[in-house]
PDB file of N, CA and C in Angstrom:
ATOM      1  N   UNK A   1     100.472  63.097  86.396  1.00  0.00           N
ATOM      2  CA  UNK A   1     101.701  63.486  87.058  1.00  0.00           C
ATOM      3  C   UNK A   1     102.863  63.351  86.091  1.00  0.00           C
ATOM      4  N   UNK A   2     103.688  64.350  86.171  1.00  0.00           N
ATOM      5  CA  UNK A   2     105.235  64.036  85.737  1.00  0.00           C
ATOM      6  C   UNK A   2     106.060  62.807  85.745  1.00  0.00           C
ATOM      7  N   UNK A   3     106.527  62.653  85.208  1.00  0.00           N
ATOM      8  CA  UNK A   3     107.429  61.885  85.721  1.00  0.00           C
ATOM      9  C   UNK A   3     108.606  62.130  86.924  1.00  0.00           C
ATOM     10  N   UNK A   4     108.692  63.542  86.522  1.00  0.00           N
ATOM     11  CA  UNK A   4     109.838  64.022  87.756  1.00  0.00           C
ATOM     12  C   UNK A   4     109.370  64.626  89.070  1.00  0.00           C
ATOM     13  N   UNK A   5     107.734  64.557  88.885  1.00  0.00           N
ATOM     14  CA  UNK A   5     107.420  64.499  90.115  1.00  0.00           C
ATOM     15  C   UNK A   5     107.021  63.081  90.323  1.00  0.00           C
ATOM     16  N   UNK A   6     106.516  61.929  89.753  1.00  0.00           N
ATOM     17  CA  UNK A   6     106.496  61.063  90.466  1.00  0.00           C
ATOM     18  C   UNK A   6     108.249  60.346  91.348  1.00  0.00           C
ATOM     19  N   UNK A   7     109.436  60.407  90.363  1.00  0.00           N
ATOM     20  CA  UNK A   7     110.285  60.314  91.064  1.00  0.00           C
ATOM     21  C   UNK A   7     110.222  61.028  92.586  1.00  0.00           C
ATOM     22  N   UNK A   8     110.338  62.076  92.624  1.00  0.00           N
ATOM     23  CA  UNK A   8     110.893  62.806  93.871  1.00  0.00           C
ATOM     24  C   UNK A   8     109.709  61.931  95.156  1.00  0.00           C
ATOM     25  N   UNK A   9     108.187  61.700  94.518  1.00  0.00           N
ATOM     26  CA  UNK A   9     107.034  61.017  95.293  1.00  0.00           C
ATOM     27  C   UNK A   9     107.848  60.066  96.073  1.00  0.00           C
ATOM     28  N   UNK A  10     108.333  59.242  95.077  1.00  0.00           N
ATOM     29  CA  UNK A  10     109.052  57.568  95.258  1.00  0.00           C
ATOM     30  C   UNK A  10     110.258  57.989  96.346  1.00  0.00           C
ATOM     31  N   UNK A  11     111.453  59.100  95.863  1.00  0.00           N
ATOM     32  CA  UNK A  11     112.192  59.527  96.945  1.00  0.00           C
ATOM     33  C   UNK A  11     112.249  59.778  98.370  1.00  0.00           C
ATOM     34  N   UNK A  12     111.073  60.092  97.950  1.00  0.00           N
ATOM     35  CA  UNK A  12     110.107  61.321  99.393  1.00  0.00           C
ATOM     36  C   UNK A  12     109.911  59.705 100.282  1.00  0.00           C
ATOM     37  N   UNK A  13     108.909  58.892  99.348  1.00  0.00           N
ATOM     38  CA  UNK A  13     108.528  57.749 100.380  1.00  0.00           C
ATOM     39  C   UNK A  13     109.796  56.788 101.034  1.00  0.00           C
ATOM     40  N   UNK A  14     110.706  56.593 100.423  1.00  0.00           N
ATOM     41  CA  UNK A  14     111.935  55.819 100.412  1.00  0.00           C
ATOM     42  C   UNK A  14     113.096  56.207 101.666  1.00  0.00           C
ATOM     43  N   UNK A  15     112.889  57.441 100.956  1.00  0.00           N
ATOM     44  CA  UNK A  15     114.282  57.925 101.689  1.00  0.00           C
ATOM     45  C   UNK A  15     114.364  57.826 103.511  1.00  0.00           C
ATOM     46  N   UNK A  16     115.141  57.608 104.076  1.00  0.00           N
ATOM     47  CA  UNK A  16     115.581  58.083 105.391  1.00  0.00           C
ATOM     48  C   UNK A  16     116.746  57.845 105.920  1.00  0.00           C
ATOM     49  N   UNK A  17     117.464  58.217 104.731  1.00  0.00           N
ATOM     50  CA  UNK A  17     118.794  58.596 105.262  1.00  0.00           C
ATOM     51  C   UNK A  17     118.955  59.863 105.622  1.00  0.00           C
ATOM     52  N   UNK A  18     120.310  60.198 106.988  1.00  0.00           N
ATOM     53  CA  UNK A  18     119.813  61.815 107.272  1.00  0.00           C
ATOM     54  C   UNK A  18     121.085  62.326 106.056  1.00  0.00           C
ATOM     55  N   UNK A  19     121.563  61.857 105.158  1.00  0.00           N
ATOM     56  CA  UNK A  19     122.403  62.685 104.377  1.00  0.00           C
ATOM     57  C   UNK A  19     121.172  63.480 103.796  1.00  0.00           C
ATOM     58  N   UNK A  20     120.261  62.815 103.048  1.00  0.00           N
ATOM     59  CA  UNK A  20     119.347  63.281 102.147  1.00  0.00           C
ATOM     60  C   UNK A  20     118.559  64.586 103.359  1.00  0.00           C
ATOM     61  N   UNK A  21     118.071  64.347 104.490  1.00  0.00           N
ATOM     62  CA  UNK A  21     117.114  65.066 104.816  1.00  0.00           C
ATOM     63  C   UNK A  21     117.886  66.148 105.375  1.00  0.00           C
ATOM     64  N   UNK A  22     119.793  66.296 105.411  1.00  0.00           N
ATOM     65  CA  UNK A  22     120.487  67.092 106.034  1.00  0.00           C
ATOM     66  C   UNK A  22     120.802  68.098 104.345  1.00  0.00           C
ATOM     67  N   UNK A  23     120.669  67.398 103.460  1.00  0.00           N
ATOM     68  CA  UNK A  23     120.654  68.482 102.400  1.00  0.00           C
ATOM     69  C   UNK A  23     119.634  69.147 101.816  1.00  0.00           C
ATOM     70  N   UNK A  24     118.547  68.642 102.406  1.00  0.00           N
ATOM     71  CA  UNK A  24     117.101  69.385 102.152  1.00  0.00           C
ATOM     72  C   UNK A  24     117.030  70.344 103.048  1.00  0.00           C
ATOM     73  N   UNK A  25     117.713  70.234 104.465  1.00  0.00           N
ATOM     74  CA  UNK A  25     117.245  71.522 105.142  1.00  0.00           C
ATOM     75  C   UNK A  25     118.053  72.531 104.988  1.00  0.00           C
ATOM     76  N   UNK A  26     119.435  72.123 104.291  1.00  0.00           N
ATOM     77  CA  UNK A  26     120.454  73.109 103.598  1.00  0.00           C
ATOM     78  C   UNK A  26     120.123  73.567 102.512  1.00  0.00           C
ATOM     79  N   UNK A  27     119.148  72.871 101.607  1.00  0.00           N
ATOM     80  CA  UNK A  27     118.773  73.610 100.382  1.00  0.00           C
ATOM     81  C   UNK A  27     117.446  74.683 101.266  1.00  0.00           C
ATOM     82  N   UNK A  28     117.073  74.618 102.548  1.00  0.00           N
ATOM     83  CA  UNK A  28     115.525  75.610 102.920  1.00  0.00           C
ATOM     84  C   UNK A  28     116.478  76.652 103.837  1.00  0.00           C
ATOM     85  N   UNK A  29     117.759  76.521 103.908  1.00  0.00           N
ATOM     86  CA  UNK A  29     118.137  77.017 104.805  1.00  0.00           C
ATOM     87  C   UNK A  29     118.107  79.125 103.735  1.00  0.00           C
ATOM     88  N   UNK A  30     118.328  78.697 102.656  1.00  0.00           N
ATOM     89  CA  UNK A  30     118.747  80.285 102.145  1.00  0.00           C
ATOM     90  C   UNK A  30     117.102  80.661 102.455  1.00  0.00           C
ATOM     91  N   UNK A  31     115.806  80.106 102.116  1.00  0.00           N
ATOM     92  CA  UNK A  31     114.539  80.253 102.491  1.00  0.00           C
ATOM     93  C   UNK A  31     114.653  81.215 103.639  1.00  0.00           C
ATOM     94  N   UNK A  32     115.135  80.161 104.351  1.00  0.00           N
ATOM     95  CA  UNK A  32     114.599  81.014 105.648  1.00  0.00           C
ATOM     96  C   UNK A  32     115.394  82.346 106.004  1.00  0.00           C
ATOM     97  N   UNK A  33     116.500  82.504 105.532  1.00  0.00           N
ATOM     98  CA  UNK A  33     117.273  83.145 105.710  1.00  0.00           C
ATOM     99  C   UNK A  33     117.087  84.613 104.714  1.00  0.00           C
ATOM    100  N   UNK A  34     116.224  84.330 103.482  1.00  0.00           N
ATOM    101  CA  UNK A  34     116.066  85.032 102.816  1.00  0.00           C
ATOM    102  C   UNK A  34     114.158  85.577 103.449  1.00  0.00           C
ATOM    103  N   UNK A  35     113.053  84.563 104.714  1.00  0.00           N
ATOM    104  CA  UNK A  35     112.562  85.066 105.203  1.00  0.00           C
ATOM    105  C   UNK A  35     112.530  86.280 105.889  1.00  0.00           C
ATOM    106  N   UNK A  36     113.705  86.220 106.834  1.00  0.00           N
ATOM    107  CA  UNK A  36     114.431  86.610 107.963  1.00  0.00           C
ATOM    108  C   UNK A  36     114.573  88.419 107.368  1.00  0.00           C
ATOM    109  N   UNK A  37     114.988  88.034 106.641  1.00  0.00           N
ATOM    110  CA  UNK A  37     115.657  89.164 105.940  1.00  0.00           C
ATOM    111  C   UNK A  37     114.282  90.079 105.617  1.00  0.00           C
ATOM    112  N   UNK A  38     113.403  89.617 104.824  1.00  0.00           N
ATOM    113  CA  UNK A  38     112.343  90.298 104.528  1.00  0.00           C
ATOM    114  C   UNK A  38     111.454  90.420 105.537  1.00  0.00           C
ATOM    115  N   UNK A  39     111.272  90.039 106.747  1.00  0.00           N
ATOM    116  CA  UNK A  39     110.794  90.943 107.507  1.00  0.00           C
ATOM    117  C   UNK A  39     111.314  91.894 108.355  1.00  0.00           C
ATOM    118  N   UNK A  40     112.854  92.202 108.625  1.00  0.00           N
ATOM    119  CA  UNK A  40     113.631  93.299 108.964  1.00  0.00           C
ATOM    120  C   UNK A  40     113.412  94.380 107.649  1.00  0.00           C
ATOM    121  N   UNK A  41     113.266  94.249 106.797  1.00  0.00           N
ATOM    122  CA  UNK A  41     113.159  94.766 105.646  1.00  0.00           C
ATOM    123  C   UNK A  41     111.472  95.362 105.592  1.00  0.00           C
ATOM    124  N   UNK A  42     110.714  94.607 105.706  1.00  0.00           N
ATOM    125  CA  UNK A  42     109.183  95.229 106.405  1.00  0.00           C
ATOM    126  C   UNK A  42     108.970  96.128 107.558  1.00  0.00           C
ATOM    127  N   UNK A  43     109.871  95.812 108.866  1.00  0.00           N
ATOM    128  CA  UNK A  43     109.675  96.399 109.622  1.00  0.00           C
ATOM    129  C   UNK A  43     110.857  97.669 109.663  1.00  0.00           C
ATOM    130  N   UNK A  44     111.268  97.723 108.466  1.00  0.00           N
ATOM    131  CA  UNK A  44     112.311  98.940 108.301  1.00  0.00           C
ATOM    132  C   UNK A  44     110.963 100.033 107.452  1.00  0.00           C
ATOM    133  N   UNK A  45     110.995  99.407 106.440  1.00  0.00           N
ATOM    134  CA  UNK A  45     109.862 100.126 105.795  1.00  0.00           C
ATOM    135  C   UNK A  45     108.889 100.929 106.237  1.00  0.00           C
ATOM    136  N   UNK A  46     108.468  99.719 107.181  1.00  0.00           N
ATOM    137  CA  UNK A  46     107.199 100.353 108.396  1.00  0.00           C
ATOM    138  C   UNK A  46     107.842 102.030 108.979  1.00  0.00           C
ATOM    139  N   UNK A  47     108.672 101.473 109.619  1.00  0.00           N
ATOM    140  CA  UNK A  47     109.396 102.749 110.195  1.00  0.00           C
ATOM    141  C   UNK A  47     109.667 103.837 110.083  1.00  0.00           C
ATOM    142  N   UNK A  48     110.211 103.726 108.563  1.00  0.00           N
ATOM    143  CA  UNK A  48     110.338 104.512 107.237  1.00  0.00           C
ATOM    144  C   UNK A  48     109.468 105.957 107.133  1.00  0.00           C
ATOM    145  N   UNK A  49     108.104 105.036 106.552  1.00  0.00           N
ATOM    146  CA  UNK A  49     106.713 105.697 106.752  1.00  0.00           C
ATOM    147  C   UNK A  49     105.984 106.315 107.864  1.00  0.00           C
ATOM    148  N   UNK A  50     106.834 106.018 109.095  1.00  0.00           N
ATOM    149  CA  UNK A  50     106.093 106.978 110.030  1.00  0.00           C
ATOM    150  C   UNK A  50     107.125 108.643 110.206  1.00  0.00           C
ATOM    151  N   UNK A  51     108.098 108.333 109.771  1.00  0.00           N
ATOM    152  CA  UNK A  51     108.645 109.995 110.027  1.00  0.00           C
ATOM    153  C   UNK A  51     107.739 111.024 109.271  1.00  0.00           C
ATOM    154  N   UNK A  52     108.088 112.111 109.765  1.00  0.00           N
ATOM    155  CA  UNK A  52     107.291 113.325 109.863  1.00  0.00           C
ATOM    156  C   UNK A  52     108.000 113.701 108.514  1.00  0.00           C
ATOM    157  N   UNK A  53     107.603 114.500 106.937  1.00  0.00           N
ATOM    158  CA  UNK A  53     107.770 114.409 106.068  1.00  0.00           C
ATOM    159  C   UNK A  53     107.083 116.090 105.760  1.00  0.00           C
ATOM    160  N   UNK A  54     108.458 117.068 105.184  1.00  0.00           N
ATOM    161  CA  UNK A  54     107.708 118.160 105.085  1.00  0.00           C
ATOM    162  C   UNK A  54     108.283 118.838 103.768  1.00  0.00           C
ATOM    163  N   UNK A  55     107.437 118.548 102.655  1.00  0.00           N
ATOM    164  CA  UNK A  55     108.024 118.943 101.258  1.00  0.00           C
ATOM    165  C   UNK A  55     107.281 120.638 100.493  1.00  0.00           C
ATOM    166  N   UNK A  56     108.332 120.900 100.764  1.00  0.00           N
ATOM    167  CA  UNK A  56     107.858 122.231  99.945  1.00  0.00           C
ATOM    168  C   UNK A  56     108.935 122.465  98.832  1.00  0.00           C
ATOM    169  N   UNK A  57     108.385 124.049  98.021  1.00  0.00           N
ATOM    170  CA  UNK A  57     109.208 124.046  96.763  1.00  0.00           C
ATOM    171  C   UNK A  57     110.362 125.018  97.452  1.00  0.00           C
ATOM    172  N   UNK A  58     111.416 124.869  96.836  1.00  0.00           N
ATOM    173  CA  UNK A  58     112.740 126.106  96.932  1.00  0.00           C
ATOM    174  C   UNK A  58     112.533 127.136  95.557  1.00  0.00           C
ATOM    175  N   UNK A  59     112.647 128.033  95.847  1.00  0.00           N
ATOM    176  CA  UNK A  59     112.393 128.673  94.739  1.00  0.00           C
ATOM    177  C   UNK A  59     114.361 128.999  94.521  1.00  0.00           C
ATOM    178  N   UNK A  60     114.903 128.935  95.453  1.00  0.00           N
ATOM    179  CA  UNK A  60     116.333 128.990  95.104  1.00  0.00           C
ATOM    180  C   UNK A  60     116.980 127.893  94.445  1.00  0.00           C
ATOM    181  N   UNK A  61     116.818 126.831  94.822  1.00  0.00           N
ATOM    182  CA  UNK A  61     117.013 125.682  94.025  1.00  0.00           C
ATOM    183  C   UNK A  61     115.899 125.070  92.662  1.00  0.00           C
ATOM    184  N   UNK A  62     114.875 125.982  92.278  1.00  0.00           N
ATOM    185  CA  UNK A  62     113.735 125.544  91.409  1.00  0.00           C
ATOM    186  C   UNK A  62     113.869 123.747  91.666  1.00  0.00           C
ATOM    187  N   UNK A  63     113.459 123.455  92.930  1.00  0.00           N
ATOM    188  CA  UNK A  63     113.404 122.041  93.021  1.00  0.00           C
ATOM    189  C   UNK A  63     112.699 121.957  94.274  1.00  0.00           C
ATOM    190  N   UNK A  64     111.642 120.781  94.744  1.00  0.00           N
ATOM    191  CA  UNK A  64     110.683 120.323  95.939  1.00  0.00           C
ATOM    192  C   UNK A  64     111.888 119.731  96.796  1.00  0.00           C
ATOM    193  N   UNK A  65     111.853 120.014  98.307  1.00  0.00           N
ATOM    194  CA  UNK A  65     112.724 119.607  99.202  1.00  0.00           C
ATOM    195  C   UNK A  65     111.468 118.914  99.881  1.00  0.00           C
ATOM    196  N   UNK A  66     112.293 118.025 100.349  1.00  0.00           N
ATOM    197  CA  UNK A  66     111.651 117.276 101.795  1.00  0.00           C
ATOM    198  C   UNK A  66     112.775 117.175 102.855  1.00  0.00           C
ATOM    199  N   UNK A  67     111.938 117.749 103.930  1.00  0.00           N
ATOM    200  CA  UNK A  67     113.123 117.940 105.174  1.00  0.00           C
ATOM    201  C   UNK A  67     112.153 116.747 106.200  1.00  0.00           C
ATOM    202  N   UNK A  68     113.435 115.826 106.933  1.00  0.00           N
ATOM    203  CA  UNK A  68     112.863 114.854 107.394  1.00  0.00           C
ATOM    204  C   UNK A  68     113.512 115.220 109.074  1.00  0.00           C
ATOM    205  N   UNK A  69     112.632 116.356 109.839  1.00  0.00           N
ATOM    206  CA  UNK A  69     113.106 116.837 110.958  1.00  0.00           C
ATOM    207  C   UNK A  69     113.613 116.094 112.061  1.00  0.00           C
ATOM    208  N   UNK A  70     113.026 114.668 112.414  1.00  0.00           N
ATOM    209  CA  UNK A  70     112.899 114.014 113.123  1.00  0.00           C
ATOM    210  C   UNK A  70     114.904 113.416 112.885  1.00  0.00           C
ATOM    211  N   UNK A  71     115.299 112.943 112.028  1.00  0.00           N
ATOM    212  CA  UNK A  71     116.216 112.842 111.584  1.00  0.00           C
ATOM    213  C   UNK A  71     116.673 113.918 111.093  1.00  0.00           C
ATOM    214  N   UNK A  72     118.012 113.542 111.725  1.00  0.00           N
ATOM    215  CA  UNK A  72     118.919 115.115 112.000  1.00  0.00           C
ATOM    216  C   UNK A  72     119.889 115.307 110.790  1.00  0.00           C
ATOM    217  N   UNK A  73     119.931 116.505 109.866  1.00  0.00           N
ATOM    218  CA  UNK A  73     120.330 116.667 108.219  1.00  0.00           C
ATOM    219  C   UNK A  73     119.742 116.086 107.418  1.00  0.00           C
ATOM    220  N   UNK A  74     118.764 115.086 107.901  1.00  0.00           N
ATOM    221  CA  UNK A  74     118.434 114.096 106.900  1.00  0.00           C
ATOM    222  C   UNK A  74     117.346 115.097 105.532  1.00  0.00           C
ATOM    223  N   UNK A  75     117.714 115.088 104.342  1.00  0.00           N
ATOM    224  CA  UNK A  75     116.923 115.893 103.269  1.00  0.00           C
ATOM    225  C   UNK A  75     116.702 115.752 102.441  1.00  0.00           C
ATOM    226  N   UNK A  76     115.719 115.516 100.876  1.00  0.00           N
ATOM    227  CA  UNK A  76     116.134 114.963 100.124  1.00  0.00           C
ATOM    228  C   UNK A  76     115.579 116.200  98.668  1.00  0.00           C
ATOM    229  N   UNK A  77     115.629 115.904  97.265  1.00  0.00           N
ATOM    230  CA  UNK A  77     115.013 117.128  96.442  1.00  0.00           C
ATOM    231  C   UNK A  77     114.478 115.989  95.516  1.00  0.00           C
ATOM    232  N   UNK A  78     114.035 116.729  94.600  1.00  0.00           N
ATOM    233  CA  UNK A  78     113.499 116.436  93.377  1.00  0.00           C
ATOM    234  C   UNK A  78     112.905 117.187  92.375  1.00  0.00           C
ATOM    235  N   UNK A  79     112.617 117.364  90.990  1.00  0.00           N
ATOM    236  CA  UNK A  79     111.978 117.577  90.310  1.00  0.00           C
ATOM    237  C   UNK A  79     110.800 117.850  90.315  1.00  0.00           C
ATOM    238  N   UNK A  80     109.919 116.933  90.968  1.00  0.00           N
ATOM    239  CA  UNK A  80     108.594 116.630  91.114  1.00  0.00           C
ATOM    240  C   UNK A  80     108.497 116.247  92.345  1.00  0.00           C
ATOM    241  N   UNK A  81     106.723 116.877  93.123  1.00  0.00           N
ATOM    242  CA  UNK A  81     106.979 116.055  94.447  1.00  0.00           C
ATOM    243  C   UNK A  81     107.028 114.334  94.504  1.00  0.00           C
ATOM    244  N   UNK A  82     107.078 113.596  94.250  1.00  0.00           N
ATOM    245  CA  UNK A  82     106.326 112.451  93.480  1.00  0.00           C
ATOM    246  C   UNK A  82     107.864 111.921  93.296  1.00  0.00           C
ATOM    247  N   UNK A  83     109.116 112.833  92.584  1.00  0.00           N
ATOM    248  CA  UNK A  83     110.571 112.399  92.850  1.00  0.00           C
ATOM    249  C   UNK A  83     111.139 112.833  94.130  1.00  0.00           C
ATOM    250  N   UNK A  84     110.318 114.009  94.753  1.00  0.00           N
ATOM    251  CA  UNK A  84     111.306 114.364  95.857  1.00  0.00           C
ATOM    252  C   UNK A  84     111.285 113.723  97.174  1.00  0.00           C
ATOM    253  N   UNK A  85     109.540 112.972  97.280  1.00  0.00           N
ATOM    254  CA  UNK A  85     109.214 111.988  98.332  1.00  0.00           C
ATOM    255  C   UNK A  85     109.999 110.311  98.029  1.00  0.00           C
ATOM    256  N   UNK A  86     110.177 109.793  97.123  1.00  0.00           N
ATOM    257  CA  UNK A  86     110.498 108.567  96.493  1.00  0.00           C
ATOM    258  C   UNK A  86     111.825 109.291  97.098  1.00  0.00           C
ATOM    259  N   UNK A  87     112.633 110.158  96.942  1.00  0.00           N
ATOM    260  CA  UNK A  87     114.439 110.414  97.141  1.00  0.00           C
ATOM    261  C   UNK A  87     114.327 110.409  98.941  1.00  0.00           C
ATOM    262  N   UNK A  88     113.132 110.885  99.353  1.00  0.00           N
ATOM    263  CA  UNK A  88     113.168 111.387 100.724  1.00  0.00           C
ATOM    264  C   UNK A  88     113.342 109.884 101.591  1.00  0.00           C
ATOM    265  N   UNK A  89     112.927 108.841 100.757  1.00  0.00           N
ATOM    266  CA  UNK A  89     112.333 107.251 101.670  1.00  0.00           C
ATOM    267  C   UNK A  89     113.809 107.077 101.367  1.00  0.00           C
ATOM    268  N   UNK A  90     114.674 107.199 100.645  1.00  0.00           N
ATOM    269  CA  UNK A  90     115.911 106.428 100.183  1.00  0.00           C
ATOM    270  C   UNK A  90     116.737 106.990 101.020  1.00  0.00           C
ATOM    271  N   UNK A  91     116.661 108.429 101.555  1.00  0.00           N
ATOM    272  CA  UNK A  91     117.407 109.305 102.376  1.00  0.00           C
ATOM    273  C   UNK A  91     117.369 108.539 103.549  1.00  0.00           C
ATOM    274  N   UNK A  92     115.764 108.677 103.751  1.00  0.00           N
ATOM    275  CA  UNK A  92     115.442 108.032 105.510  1.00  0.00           C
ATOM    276  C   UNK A  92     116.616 106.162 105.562  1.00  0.00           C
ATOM    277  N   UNK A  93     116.344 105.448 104.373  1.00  0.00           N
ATOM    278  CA  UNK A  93     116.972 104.330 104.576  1.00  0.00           C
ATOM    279  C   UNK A  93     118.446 104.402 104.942  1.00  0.00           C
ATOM    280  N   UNK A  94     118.889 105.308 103.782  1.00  0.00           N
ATOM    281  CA  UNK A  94     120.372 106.073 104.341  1.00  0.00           C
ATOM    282  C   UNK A  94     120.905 106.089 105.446  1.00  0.00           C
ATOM    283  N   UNK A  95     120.017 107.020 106.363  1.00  0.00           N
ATOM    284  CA  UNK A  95     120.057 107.670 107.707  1.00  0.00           C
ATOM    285  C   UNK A  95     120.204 106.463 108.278  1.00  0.00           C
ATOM    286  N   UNK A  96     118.961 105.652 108.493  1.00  0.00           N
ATOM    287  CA  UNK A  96     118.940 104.706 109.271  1.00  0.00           C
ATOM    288  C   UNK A  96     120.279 103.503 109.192  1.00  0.00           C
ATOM    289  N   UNK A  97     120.399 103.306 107.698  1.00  0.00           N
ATOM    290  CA  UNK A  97     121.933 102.471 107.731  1.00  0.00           C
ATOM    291  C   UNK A  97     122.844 102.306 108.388  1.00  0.00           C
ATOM    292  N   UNK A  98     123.351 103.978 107.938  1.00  0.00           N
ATOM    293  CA  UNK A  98     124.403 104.589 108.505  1.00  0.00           C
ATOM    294  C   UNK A  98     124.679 104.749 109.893  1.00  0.00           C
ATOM    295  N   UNK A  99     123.661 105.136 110.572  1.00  0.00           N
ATOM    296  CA  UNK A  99     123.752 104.990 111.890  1.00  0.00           C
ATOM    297  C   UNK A  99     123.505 103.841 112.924  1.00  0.00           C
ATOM    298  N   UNK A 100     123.178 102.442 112.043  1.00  0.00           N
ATOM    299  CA  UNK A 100     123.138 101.370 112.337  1.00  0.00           C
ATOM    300  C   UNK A 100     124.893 100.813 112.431  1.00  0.00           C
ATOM    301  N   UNK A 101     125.521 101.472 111.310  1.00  0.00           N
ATOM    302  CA  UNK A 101     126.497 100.823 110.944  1.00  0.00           C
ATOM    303  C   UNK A 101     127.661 101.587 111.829  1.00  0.00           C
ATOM    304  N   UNK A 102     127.323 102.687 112.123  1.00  0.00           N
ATOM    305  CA  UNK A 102     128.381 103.720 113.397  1.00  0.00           C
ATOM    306  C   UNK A 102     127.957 103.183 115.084  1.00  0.00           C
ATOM    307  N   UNK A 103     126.568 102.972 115.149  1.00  0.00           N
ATOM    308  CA  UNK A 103     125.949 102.012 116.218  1.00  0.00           C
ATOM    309  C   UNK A 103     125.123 103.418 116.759  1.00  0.00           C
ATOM    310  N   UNK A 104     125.525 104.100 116.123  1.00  0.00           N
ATOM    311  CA  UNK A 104     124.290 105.699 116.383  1.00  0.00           C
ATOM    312  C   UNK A 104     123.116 105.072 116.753  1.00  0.00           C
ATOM    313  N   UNK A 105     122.312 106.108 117.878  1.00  0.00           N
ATOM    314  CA  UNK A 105     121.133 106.043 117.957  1.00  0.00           C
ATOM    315  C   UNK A 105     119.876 106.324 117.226  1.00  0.00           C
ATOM    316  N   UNK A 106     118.963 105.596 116.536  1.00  0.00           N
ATOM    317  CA  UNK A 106     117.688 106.080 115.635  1.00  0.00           C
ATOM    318  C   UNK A 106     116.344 106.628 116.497  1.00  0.00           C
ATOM    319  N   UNK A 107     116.723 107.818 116.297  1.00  0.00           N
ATOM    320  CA  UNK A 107     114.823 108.122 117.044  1.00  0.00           C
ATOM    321  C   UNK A 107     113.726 107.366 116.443  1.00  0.00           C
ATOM    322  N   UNK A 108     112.881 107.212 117.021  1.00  0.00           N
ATOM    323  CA  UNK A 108     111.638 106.493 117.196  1.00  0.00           C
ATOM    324  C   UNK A 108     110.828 107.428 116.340  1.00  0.00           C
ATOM    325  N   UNK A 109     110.257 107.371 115.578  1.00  0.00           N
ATOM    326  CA  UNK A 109     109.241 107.843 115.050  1.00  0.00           C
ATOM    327  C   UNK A 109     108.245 108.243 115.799  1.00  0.00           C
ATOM    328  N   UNK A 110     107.773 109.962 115.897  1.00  0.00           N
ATOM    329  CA  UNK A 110     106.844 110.339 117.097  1.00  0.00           C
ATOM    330  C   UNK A 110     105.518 110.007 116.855  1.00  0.00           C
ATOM    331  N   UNK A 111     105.143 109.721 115.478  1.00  0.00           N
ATOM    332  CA  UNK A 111     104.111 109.365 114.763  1.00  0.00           C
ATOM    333  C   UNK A 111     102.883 110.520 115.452  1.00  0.00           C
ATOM    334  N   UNK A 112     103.407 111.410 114.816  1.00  0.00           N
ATOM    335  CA  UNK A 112     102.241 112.345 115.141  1.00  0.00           C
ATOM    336  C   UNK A 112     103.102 113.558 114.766  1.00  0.00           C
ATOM    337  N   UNK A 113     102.003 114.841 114.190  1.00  0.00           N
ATOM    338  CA  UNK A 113     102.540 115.956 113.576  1.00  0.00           C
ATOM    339  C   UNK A 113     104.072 116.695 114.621  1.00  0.00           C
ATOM    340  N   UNK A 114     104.889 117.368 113.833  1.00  0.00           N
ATOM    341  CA  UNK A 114     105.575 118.640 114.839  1.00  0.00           C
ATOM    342  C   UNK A 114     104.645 119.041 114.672  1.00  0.00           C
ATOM    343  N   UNK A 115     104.722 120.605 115.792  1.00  0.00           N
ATOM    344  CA  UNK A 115     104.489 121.507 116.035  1.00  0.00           C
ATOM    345  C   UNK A 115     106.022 122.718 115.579  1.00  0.00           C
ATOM    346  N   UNK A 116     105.500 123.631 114.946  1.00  0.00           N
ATOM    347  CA  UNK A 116     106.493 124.847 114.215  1.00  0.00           C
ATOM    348  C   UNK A 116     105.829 125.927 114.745  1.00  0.00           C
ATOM    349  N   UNK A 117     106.840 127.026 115.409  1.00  0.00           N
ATOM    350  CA  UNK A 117     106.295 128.099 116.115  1.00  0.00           C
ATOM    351  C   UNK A 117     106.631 129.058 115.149  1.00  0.00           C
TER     352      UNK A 117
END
């Protein structure tokens, strides 16, 4: 063992004052808080990935569009499909922000194809 882990051992056994155990849960507090965060951040992602995703080329713009129907204007391009899907997830995060931040409503992901007549 360390030495600086046997200290903290000796601390650990010693201590019970609540100053000490009120700044340990302030040092876990960004932890959890930085938990918190990453699973709104997972379950954004999740979300993300279920919109309906429809990339074709423009021959007017010589560039791959992805139109994300479900979300309304939401669009994104690229170079490559490979850049225009990677721009399309950043769009969808966009969308979703933004209308988090106006208090707009987000459709639900239908998770299942449109239909185009």
């Amino acid at each position: 063992m360390t030495e600086a882990y046997e200290q903290q051992l000796s601390e650990a056994r010693v201590c019970e004052c609540s100053e000490h155990h009120a700044a340990k849960s302030f040092k876990d507090a960004p932890k959890k808080k930085l938990a918190e965060l990453l699973e709104v951040l997972e379950d954004s992602v999740d979300i993300m990935n279920k919109y309906e995703l429809i990339l074709f080329w423009s021959d007017e713009d010589d560039v791959y569009v992805v139109d994300i129907p479900e979300l309304p204007g939401c669009k994104a391009h690229g170079d490559t499909q490979s850049q225009a899907l990677q721009n399309a997830q950043d769009a969808i995060k966009l969308w979703i922000d933004t209308s988090k931040e106006f208090g707009d409503p987000i459709p639900e992901p239908k998770g299942r194809r449109l239909v185009f007549a």
